[in-house]
PDB file of N, CA and C in Angstrom:
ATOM      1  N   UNK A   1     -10.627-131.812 116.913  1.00  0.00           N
ATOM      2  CA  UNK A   1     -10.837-130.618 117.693  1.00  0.00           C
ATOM      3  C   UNK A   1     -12.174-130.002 117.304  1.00  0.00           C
ATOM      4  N   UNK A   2     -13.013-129.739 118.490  1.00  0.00           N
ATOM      5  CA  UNK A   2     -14.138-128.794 117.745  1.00  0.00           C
ATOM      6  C   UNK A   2     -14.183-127.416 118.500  1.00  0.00           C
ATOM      7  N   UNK A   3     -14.774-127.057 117.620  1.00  0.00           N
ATOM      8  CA  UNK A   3     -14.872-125.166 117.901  1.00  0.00           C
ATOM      9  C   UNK A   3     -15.991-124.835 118.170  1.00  0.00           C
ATOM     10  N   UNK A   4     -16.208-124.158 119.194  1.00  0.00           N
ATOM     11  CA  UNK A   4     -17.617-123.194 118.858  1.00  0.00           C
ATOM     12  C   UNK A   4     -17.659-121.812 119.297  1.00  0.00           C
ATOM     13  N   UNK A   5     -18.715-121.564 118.300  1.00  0.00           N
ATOM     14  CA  UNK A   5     -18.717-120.116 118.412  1.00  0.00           C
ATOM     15  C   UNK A   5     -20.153-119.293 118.425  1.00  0.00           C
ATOM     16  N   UNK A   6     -20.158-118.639 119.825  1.00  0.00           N
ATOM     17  CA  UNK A   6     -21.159-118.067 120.301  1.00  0.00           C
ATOM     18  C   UNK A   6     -21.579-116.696 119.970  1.00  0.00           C
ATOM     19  N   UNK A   7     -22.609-116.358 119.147  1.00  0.00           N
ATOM     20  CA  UNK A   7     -23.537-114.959 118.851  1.00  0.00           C
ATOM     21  C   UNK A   7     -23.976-114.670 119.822  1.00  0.00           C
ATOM     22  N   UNK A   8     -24.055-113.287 120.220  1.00  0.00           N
ATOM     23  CA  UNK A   8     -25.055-112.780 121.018  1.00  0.00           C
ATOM     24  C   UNK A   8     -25.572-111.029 120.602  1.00  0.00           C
ATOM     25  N   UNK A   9     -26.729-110.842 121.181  1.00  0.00           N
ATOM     26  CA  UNK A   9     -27.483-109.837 120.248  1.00  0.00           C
ATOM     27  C   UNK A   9     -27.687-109.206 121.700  1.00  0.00           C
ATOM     28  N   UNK A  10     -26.995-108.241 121.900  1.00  0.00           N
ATOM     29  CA  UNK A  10     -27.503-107.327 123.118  1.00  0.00           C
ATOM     30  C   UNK A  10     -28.187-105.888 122.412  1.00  0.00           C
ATOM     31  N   UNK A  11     -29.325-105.504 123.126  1.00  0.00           N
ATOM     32  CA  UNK A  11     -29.769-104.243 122.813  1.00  0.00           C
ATOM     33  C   UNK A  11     -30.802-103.832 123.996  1.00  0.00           C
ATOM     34  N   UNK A  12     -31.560-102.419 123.569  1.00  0.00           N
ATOM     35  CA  UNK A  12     -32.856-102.333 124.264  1.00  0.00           C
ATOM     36  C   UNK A  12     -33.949-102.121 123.934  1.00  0.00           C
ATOM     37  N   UNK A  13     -35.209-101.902 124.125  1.00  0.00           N
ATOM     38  CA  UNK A  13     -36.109-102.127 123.467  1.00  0.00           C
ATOM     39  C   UNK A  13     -36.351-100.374 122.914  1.00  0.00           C
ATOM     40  N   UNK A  14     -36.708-100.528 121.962  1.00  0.00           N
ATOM     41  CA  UNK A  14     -36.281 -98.790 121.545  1.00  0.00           C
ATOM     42  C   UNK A  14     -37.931 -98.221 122.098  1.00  0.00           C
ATOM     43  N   UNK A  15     -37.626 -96.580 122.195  1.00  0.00           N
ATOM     44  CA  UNK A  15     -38.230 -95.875 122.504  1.00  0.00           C
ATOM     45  C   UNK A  15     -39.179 -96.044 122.203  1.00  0.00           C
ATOM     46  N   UNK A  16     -40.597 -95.334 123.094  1.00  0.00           N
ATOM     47  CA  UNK A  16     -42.232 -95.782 122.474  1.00  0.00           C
ATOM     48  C   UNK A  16     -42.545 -93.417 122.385  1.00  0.00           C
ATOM     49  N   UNK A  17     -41.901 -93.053 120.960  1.00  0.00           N
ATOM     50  CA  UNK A  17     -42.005 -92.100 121.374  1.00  0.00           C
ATOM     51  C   UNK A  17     -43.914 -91.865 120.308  1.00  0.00           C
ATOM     52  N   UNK A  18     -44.383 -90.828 120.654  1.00  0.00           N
ATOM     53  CA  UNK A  18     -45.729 -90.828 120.530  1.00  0.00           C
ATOM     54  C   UNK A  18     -45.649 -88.997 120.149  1.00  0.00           C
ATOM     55  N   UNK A  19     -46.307 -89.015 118.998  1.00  0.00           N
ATOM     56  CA  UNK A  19     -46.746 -87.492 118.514  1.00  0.00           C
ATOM     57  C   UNK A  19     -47.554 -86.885 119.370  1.00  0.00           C
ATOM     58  N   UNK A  20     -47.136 -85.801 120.594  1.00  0.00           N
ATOM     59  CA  UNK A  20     -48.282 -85.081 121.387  1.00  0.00           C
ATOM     60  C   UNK A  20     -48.859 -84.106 120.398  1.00  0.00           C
ATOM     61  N   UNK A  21     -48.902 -83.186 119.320  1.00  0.00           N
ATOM     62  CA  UNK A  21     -49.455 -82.159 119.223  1.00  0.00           C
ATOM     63  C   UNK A  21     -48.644 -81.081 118.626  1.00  0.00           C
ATOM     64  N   UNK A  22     -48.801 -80.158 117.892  1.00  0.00           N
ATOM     65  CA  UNK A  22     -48.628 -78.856 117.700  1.00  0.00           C
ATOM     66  C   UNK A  22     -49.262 -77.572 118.703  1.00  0.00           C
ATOM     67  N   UNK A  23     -47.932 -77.190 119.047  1.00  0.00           N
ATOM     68  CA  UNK A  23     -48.450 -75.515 119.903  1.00  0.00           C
ATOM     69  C   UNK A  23     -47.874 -74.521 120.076  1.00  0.00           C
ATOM     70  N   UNK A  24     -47.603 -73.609 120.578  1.00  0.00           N
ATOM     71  CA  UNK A  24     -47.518 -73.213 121.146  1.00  0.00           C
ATOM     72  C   UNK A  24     -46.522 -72.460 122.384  1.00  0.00           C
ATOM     73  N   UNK A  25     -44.910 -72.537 122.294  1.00  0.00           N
ATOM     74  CA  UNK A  25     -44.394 -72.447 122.933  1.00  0.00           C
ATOM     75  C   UNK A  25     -44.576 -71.291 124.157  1.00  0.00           C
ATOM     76  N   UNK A  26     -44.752 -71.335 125.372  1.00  0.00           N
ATOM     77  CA  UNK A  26     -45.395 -70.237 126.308  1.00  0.00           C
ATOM     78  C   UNK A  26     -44.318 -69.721 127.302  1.00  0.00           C
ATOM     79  N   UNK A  27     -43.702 -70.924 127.968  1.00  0.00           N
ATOM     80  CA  UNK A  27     -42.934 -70.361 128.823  1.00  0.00           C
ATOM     81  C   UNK A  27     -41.813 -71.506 128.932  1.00  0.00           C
ATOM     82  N   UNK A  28     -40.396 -71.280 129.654  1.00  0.00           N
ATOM     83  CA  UNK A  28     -39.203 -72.005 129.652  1.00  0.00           C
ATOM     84  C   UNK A  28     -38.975 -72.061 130.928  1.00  0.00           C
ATOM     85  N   UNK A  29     -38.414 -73.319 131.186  1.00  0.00           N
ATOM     86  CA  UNK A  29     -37.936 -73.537 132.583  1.00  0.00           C
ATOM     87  C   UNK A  29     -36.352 -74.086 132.237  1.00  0.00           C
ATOM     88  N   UNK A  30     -35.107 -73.566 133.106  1.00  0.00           N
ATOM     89  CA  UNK A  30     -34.086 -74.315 133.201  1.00  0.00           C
ATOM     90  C   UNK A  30     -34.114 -74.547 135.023  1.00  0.00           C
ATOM     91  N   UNK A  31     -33.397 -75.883 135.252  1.00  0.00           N
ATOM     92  CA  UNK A  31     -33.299 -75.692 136.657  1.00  0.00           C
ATOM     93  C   UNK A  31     -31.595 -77.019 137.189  1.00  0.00           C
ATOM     94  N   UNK A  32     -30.795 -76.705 137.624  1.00  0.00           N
ATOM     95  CA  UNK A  32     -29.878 -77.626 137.675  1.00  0.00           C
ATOM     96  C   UNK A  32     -30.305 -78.871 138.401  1.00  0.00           C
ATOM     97  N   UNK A  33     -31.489 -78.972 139.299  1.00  0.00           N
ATOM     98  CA  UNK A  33     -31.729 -80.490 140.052  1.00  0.00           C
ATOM     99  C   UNK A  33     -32.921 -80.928 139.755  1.00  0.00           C
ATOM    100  N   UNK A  34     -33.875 -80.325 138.928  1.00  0.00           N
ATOM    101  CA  UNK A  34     -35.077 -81.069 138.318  1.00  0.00           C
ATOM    102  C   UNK A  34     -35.499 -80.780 137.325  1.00  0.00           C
ATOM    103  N   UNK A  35     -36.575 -81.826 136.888  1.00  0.00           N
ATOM    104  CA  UNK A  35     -37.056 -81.671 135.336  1.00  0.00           C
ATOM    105  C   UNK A  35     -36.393 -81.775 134.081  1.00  0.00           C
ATOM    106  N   UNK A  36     -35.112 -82.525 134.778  1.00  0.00           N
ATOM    107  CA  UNK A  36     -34.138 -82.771 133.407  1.00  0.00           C
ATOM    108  C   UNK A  36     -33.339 -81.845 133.470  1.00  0.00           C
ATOM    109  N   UNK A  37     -33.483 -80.907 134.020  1.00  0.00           N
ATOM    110  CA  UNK A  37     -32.200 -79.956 133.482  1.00  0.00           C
ATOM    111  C   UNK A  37     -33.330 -78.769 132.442  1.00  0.00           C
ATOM    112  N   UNK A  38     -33.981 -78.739 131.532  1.00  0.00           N
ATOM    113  CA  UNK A  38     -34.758 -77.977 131.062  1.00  0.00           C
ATOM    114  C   UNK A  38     -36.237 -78.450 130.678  1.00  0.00           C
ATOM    115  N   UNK A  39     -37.198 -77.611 130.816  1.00  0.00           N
ATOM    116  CA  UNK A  39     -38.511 -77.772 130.053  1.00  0.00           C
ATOM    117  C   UNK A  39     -39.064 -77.136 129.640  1.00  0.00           C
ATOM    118  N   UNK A  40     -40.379 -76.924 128.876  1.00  0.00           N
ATOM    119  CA  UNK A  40     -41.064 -75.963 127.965  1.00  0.00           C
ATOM    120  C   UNK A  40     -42.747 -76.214 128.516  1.00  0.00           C
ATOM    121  N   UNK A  41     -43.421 -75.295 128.473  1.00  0.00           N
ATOM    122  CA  UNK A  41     -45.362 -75.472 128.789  1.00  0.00           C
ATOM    123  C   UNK A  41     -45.280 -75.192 126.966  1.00  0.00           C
ATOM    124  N   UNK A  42     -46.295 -76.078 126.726  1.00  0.00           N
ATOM    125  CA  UNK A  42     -46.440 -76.214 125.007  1.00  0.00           C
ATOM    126  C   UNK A  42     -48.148 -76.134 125.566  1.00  0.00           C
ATOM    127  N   UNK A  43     -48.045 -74.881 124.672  1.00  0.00           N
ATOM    128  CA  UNK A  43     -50.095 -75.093 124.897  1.00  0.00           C
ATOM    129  C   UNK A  43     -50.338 -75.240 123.551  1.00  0.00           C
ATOM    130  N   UNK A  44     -50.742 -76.707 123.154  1.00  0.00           N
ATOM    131  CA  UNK A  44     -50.730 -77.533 122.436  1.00  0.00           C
ATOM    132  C   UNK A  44     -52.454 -77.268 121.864  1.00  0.00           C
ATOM    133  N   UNK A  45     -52.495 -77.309 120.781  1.00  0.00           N
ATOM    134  CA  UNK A  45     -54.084 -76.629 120.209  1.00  0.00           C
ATOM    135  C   UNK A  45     -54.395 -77.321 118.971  1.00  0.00           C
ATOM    136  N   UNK A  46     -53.940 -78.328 118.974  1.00  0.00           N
ATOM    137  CA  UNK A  46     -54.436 -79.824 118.498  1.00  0.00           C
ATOM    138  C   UNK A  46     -54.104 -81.062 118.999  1.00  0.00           C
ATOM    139  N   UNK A  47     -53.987 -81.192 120.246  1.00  0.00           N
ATOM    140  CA  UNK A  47     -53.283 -82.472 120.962  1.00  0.00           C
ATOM    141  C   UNK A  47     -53.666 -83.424 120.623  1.00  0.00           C
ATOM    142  N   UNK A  48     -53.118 -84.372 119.750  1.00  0.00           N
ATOM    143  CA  UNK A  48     -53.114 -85.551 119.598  1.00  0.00           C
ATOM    144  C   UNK A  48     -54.066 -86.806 120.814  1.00  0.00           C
ATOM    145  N   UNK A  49     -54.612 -87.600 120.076  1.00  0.00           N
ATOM    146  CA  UNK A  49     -55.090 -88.789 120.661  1.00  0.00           C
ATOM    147  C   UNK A  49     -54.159 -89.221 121.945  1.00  0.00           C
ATOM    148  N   UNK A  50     -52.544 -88.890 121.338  1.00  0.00           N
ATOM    149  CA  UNK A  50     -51.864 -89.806 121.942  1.00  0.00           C
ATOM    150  C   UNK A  50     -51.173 -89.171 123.090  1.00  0.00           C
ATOM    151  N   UNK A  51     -51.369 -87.441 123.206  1.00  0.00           N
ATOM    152  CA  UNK A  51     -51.196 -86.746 124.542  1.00  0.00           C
ATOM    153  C   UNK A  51     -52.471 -86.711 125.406  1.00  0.00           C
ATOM    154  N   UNK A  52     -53.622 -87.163 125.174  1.00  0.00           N
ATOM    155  CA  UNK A  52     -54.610 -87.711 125.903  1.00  0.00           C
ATOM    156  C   UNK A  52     -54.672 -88.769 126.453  1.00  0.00           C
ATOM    157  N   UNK A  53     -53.887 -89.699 126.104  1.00  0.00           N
ATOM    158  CA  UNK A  53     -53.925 -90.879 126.743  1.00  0.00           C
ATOM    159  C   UNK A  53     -52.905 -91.633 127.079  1.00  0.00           C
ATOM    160  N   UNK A  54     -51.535 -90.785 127.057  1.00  0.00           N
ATOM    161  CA  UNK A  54     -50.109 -90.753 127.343  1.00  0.00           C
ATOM    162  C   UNK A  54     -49.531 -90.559 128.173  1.00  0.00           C
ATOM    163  N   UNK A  55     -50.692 -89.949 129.927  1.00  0.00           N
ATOM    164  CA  UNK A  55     -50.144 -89.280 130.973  1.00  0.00           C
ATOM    165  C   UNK A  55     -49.307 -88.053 130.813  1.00  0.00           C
ATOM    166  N   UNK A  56     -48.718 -87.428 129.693  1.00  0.00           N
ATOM    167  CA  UNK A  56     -48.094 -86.369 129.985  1.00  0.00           C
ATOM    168  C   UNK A  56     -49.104 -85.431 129.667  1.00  0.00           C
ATOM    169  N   UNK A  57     -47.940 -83.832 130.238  1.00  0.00           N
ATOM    170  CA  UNK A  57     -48.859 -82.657 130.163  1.00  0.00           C
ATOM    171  C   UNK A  57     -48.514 -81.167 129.446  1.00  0.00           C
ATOM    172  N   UNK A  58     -48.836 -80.474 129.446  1.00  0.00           N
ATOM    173  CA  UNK A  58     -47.903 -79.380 129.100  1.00  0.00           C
ATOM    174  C   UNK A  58     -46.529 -78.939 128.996  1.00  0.00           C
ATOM    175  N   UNK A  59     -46.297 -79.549 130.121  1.00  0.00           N
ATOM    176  CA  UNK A  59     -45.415 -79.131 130.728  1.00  0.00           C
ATOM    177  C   UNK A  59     -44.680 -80.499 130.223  1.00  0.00           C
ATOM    178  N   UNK A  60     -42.852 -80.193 129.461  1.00  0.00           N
ATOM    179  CA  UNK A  60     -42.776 -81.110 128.914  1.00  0.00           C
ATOM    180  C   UNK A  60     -40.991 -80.690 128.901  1.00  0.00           C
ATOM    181  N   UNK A  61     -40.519 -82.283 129.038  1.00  0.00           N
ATOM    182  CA  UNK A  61     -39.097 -81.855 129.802  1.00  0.00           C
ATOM    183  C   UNK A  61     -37.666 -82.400 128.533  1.00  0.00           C
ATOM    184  N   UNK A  62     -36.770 -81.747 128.207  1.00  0.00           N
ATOM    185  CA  UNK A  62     -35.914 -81.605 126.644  1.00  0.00           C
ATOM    186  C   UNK A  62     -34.692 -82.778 127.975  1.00  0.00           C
ATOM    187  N   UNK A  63     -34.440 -83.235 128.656  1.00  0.00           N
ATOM    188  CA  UNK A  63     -33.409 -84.139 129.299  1.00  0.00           C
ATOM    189  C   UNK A  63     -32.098 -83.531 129.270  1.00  0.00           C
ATOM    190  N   UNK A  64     -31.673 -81.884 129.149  1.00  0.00           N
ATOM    191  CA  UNK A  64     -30.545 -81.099 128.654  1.00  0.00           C
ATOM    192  C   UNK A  64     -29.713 -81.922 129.903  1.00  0.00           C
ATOM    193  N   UNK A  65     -29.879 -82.737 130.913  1.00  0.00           N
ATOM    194  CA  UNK A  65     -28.898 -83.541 131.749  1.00  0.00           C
ATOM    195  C   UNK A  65     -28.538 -85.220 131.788  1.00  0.00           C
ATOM    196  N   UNK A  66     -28.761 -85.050 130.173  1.00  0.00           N
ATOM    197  CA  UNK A  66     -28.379 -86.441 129.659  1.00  0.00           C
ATOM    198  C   UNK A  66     -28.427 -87.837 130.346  1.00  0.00           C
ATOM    199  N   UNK A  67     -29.802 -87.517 130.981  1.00  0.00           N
ATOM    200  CA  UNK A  67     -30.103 -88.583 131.795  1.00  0.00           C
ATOM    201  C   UNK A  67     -30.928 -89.708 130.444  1.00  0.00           C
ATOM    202  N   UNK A  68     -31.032 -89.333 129.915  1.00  0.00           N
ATOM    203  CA  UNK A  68     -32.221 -90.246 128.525  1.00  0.00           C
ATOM    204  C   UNK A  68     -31.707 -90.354 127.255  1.00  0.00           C
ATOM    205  N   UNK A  69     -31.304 -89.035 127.126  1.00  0.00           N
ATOM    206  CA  UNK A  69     -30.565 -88.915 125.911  1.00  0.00           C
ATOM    207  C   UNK A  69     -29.615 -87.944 125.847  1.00  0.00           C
ATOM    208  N   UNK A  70     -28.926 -88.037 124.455  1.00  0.00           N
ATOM    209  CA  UNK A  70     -27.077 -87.340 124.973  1.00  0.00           C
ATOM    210  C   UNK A  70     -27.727 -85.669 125.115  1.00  0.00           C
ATOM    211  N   UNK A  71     -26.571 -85.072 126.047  1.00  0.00           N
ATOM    212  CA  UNK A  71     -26.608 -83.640 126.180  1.00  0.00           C
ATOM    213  C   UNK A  71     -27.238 -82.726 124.952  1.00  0.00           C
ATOM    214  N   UNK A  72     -26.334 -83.114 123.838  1.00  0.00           N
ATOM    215  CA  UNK A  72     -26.355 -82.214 122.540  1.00  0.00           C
ATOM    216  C   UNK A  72     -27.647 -82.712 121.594  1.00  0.00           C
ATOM    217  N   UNK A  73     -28.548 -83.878 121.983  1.00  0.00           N
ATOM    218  CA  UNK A  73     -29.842 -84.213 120.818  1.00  0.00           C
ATOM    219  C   UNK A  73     -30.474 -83.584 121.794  1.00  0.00           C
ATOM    220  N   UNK A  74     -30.611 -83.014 123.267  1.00  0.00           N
ATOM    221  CA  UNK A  74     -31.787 -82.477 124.282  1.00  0.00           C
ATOM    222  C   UNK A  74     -31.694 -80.849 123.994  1.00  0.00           C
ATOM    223  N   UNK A  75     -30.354 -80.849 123.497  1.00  0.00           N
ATOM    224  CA  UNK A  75     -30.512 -79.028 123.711  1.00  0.00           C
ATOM    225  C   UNK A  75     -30.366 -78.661 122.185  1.00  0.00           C
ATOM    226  N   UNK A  76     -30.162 -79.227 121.433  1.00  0.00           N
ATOM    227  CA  UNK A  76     -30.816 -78.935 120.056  1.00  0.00           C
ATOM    228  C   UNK A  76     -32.509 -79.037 120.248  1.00  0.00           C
ATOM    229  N   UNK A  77     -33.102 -79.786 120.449  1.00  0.00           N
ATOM    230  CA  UNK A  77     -34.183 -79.668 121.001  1.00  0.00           C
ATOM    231  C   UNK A  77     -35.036 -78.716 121.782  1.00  0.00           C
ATOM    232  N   UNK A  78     -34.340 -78.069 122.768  1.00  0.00           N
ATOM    233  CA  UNK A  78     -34.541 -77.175 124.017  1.00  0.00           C
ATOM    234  C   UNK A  78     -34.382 -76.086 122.897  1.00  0.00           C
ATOM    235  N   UNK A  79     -33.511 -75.679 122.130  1.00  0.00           N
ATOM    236  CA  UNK A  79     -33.269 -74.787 121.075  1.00  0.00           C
ATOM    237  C   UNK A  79     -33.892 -74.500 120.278  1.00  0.00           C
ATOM    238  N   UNK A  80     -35.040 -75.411 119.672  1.00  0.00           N
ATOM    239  CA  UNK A  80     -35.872 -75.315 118.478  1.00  0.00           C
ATOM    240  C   UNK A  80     -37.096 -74.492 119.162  1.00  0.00           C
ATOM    241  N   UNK A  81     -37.167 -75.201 120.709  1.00  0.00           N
ATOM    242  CA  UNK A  81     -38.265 -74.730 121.295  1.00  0.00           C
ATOM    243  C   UNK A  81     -37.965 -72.960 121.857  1.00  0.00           C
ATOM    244  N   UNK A  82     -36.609 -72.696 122.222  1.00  0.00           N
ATOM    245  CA  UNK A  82     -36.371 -71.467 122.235  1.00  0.00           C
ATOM    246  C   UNK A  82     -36.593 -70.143 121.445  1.00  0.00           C
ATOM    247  N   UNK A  83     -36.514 -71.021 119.798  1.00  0.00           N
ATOM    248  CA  UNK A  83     -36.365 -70.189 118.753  1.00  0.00           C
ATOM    249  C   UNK A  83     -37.596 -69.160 118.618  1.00  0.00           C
ATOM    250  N   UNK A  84     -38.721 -70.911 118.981  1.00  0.00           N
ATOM    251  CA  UNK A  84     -39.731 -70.694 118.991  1.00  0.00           C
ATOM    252  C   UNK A  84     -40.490 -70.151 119.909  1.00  0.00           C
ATOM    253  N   UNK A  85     -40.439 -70.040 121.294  1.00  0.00           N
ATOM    254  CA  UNK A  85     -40.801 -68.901 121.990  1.00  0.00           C
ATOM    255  C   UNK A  85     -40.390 -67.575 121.354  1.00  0.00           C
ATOM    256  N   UNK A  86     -39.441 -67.397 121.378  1.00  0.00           N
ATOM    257  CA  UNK A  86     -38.781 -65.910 120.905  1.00  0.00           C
ATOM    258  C   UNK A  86     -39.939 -65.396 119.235  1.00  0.00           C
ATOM    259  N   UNK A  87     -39.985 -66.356 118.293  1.00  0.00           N
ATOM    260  CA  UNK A  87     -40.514 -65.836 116.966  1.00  0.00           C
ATOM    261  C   UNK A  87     -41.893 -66.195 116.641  1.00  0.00           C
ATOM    262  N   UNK A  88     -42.778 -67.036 118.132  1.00  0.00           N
ATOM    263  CA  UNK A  88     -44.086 -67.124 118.277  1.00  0.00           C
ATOM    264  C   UNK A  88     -44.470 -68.246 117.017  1.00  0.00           C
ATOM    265  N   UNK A  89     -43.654 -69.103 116.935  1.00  0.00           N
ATOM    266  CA  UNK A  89     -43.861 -70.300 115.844  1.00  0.00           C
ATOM    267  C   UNK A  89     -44.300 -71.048 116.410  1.00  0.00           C
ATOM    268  N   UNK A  90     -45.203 -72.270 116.109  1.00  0.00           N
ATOM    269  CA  UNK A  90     -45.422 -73.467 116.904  1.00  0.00           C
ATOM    270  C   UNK A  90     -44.585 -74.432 116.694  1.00  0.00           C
ATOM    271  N   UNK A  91     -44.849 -75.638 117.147  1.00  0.00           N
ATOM    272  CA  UNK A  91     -44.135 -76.544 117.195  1.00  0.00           C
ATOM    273  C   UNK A  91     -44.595 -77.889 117.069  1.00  0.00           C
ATOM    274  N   UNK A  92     -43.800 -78.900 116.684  1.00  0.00           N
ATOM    275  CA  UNK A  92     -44.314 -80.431 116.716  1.00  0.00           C
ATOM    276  C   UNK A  92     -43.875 -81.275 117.497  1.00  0.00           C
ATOM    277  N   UNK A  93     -44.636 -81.543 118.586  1.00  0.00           N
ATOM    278  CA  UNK A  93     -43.411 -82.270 119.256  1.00  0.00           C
ATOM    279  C   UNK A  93     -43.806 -83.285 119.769  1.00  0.00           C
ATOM    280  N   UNK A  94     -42.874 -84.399 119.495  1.00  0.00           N
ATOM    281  CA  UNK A  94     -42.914 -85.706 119.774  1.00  0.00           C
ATOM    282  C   UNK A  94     -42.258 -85.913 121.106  1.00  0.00           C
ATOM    283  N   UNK A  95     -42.800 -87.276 121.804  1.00  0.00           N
ATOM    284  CA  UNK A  95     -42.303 -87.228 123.340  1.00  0.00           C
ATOM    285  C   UNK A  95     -42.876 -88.691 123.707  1.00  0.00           C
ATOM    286  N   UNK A  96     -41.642 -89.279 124.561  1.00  0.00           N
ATOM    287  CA  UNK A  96     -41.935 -90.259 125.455  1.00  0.00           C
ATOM    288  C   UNK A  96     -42.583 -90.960 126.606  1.00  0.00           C
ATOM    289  N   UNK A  97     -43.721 -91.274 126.925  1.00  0.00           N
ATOM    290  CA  UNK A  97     -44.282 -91.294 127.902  1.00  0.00           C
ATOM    291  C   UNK A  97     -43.628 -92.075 128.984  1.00  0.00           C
ATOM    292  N   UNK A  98     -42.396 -93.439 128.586  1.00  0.00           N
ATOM    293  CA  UNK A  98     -42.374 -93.510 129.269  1.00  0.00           C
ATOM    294  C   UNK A  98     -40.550 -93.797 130.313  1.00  0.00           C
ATOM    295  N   UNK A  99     -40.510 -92.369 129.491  1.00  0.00           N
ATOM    296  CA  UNK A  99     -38.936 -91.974 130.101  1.00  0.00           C
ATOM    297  C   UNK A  99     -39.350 -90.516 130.585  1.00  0.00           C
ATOM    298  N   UNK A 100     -39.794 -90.101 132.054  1.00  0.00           N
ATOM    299  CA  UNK A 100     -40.274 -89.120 132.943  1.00  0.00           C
ATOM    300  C   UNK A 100     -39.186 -88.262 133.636  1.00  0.00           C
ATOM    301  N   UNK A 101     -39.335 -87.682 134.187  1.00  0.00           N
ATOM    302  CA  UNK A 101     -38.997 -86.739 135.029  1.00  0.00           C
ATOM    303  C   UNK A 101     -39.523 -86.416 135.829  1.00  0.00           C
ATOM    304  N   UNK A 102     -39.378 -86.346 137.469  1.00  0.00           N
ATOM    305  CA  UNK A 102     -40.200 -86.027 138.337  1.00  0.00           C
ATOM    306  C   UNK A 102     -41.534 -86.285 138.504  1.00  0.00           C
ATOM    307  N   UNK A 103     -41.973 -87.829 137.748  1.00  0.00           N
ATOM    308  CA  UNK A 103     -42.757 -88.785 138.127  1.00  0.00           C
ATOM    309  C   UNK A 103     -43.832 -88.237 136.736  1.00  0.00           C
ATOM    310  N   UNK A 104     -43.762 -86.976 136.230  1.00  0.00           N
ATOM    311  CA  UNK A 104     -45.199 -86.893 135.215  1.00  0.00           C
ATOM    312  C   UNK A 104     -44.628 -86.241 133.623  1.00  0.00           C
ATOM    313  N   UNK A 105     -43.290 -85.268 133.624  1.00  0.00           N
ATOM    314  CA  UNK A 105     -42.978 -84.467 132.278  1.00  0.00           C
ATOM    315  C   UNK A 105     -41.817 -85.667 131.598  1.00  0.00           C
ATOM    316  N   UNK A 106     -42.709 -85.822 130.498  1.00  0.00           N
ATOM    317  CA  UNK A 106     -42.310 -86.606 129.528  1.00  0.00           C
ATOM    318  C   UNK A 106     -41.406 -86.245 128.751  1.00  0.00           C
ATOM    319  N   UNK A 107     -40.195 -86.778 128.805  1.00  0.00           N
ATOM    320  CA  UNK A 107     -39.053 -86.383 127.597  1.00  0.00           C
ATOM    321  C   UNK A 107     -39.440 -85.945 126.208  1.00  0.00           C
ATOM    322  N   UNK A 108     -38.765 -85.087 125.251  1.00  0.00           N
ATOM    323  CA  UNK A 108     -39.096 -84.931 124.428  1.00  0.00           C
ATOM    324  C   UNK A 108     -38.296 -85.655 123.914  1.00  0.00           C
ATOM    325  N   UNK A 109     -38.468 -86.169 122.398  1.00  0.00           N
ATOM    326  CA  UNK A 109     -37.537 -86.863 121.564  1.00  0.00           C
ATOM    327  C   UNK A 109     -37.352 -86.322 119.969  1.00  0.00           C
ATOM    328  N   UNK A 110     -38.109 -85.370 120.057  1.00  0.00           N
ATOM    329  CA  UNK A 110     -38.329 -84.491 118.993  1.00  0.00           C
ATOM    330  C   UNK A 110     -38.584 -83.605 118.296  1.00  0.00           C
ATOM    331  N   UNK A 111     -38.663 -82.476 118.074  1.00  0.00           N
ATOM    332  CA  UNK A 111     -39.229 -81.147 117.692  1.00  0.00           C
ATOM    333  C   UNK A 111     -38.800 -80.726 116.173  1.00  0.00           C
ATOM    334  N   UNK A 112     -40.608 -80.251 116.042  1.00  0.00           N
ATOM    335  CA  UNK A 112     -40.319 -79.977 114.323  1.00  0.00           C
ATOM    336  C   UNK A 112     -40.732 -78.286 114.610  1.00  0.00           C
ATOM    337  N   UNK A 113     -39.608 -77.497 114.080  1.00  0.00           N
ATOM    338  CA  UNK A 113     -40.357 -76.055 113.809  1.00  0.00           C
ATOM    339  C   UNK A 113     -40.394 -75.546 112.463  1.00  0.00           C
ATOM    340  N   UNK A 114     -41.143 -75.129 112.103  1.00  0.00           N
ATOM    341  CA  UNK A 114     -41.618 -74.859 110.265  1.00  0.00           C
ATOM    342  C   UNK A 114     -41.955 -73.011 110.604  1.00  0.00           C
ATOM    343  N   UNK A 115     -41.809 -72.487 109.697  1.00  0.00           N
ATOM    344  CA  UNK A 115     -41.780 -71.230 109.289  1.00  0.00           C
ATOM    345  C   UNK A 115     -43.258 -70.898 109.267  1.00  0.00           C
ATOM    346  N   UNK A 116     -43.857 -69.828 109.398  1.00  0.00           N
ATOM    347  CA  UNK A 116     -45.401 -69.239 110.075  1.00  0.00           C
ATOM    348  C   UNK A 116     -45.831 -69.019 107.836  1.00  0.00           C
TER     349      UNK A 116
END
């Protein structure tokens, strides 16, 4: 009798997320049918190499409609950036160029807020 036995390795190719910059949190958008569900304008005042040449823009979208990533890692996210409008902190935020929203606002995948 012979046996065999088949491996298989399913996955996806992981995220290409890219450091845009420290800024700025300015203004908030929630909306139930676009832009993810929430976004932030980050006026970003060291933008990285890699938000220059990344297609995204200011204007920058947290996925709070778990289209990219789960509900609760987008609005912890959306949250850091809230804090930070409200206490005028900047922010670090990392983001995907190429998981979009409405063809140009780049998911975020990350936010660092540090104390002034």
């Amino acid at each position: 009798m012979v046996s065999c036995i088949i491996l298989a390795y399913c996955g996806h190719a992981a995220a290409q997320s890219m450091e845009l910059g420290t800024g700025k949190v300015l203004k908030l958008l929630t909306s139930a049918d676009n832009y993810g569900g929430c976004m932030a304008y980050v006026a970003f005042d060291n933008a990285d190499t890699g938000f220059v040449t990344s297609g995204c823009n200011n204007f920058v979208s947290f996925g709070c409609d778990g289209g990219f990533i789960s509900k609760s890692a987008a609005t912890s996210n959306f949250q850091s950036a809230q804090l930070a409008l409200v206490t005028g902190a900047e922010i670090d935020v990392q983001a995907d160029p190429s998981r979009t929203y409405n063809g140009n606002y780049c998911l975020v995948t990350r936010v660092d807020l540090a104390a002034q």
